[in-house]
Each structure stands twice: as C-alpha cells, then as structure tokens.
C-alpha atoms as a PDB file:
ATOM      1  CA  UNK A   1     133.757 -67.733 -45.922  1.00  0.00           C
ATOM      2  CA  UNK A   2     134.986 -66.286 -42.365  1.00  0.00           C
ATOM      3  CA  UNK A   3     137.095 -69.044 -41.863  1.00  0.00           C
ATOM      4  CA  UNK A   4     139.299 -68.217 -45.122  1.00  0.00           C
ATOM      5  CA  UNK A   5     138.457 -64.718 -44.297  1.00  0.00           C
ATOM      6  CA  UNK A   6     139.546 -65.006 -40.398  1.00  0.00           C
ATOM      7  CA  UNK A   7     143.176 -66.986 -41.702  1.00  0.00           C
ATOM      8  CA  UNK A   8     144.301 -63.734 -43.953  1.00  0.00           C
ATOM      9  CA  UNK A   9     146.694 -61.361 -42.064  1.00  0.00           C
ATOM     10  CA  UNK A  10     144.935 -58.517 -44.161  1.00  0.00           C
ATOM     11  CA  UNK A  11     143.081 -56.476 -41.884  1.00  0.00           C
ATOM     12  CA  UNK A  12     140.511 -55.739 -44.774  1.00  0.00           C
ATOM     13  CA  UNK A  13     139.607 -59.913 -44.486  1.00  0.00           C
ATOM     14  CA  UNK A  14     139.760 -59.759 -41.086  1.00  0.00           C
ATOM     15  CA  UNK A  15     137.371 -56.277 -41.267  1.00  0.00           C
ATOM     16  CA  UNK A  16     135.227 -58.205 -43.677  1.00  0.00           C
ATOM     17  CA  UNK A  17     134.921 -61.256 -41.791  1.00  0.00           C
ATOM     18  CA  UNK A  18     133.729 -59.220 -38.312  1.00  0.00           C
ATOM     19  CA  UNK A  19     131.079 -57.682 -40.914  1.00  0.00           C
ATOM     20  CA  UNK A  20     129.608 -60.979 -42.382  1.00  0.00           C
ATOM     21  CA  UNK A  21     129.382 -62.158 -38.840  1.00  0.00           C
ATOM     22  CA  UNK A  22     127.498 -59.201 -37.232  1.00  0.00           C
ATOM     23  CA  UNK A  23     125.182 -59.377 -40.241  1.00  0.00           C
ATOM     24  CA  UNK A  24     124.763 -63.061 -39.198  1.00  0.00           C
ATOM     25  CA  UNK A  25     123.905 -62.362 -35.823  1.00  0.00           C
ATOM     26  CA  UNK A  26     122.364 -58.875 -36.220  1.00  0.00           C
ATOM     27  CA  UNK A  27     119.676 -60.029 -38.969  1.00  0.00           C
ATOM     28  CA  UNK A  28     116.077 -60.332 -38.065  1.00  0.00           C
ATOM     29  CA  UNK A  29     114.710 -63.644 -36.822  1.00  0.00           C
ATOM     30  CA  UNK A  30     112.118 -65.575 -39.089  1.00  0.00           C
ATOM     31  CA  UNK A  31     109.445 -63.794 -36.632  1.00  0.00           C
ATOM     32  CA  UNK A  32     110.895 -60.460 -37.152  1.00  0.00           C
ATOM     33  CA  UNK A  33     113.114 -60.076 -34.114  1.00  0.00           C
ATOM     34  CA  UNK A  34     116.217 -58.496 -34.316  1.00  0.00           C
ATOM     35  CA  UNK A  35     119.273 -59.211 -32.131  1.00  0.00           C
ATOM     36  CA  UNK A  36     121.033 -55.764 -31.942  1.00  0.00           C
ATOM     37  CA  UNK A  37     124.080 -55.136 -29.832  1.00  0.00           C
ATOM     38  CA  UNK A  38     124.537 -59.225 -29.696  1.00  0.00           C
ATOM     39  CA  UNK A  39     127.963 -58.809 -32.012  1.00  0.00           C
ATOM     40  CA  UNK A  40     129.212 -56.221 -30.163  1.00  0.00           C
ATOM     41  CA  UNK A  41     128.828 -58.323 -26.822  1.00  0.00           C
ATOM     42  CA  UNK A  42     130.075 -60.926 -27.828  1.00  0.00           C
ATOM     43  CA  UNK A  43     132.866 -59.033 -29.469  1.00  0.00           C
ATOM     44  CA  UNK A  44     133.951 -57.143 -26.489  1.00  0.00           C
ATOM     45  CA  UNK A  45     134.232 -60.379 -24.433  1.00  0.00           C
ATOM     46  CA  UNK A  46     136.623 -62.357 -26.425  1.00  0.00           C
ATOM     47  CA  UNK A  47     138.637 -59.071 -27.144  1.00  0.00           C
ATOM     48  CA  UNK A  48     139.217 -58.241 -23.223  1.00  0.00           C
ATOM     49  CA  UNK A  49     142.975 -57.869 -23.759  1.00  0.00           C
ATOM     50  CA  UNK A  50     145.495 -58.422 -20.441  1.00  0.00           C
ATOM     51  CA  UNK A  51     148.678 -55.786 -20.139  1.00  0.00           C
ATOM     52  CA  UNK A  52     150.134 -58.811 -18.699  1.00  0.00           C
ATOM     53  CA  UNK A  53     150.362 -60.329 -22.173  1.00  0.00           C
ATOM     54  CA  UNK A  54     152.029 -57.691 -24.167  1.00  0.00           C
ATOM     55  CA  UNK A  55     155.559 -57.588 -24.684  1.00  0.00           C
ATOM     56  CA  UNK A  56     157.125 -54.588 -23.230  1.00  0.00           C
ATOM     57  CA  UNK A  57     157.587 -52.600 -26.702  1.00  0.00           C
ATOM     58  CA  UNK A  58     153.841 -52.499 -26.832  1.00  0.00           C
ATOM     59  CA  UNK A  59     153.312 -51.275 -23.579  1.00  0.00           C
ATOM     60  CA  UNK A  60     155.992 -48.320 -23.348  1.00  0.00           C
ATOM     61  CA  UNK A  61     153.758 -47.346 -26.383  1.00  0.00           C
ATOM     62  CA  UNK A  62     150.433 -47.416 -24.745  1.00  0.00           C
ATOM     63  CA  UNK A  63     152.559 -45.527 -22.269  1.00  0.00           C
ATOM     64  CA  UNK A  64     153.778 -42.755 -24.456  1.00  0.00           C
ATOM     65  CA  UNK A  65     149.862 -42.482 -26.044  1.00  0.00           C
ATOM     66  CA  UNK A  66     148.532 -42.455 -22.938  1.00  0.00           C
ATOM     67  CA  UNK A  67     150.745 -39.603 -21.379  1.00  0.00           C
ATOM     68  CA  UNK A  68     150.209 -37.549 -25.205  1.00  0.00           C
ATOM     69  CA  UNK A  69     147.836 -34.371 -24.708  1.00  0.00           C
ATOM     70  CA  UNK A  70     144.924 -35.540 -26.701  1.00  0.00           C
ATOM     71  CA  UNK A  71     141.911 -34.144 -26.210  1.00  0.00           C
ATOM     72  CA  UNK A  72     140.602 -37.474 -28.179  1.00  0.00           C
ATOM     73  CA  UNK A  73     141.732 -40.695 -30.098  1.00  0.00           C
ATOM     74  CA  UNK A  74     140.032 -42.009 -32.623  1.00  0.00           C
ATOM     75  CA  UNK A  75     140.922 -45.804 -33.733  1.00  0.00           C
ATOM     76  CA  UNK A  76     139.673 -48.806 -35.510  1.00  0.00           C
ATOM     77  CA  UNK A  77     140.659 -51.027 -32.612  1.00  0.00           C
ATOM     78  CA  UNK A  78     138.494 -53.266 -31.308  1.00  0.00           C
ATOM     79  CA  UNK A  79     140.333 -54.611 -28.034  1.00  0.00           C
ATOM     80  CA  UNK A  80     140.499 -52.668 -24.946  1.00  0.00           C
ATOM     81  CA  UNK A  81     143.481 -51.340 -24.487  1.00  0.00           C
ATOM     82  CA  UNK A  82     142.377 -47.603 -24.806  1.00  0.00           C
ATOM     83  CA  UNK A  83     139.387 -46.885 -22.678  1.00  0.00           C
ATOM     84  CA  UNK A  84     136.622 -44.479 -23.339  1.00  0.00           C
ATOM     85  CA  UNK A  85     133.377 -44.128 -25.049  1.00  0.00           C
ATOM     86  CA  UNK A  86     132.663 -46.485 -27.889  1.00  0.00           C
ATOM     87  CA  UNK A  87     130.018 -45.973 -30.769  1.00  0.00           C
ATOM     88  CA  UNK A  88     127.723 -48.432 -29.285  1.00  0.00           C
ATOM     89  CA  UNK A  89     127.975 -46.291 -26.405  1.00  0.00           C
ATOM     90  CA  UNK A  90     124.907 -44.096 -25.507  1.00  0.00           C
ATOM     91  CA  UNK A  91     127.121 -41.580 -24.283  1.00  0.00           C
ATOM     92  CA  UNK A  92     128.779 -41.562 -27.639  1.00  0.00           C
ATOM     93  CA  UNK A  93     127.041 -38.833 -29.412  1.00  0.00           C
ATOM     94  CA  UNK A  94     127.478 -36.254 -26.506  1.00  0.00           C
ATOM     95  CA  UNK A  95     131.179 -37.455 -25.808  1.00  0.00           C
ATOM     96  CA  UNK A  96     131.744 -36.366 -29.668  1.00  0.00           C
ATOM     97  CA  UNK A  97     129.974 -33.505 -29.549  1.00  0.00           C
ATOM     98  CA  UNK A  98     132.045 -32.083 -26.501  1.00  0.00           C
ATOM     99  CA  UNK A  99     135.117 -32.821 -28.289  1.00  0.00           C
ATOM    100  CA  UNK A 100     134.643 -30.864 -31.238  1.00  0.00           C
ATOM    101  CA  UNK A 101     133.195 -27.670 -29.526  1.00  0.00           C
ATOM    102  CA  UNK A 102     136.672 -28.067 -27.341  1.00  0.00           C
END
C-alpha cells in the first residue's frame, strides 16, 4: 500500500503513506518495546534538502519568506529548508508558548 500510495502526486497519499510507515516503525515490538522518534530520524535524513538543487524561482522565494517579518511560520513541510524548532523538538512547547504571548 505505500508504494501505490508513495506514486500519487496527491499530497493526502503521500501524507497517508508517511503515516502507515511511522505506524510501522513506531509500533511496539513483540516484547513490548517501542521505537519512538525512529520515523522521524530516519525522515529527517533522507529529506536533508541542498539550496544547490533548487532552481532559482524557488530560492528568490525562500528569499522573500525569509526576509518577511514573521514572528513564526507554521508549515506542513517536512524538508529543511526553513529552520527552527520542530514538534519532535523538546524545545517545541516553550518555542510555542513564547510566540503566542509575543
């Protein structure tokens, strides 16, 4: 199923495909052992995206988002192309809180 899931252009297959393969990896062993945080590792090594790779349309964009006056950006994306905190992140909860008291 991710296979025909991972071929669709729909980002809701591709969505549901990264879901039925953290709950692959994620579920508890036969001895009860769980493997949490092993999707998102593994995740955030094959999506360790290179500026050198983009065409230049995409990066006068990162440019302009990068230069707007956010105080915070919140996005489904799961490359790296916008650092800061993530919600695997311990630092998560207090980086959100300090953004909406701002």
């Amino acid at each position: 199923i991710v296979e025909q899931l991972a071929s669709s252009s729909s980002s809701c297959d591709l969505d549901m495909a990264a879901q039925v393969l953290k709950d692959a990896m994620e579920s508890p062993t036969a001895s009860g052992k769980t493997h949490a945080g092993l999707f998102d590792a593994a995740l955030r090594k094959r999506l360790t995206t290179s500026l050198d790779h983009l065409l230049q349309s995409m990066k006068d964009r990162l440019a302009w988002l990068k230069g707007m006056p956010f105080t915070a950006i919140v996005t489904t994306n799961y490359d790296n192309l916008l650092e800061g905190v993530t919600p695997s992140s311990p630092r998560f909860a207090e980086t959100a809180r300090s953004i909406l008291r701002e």
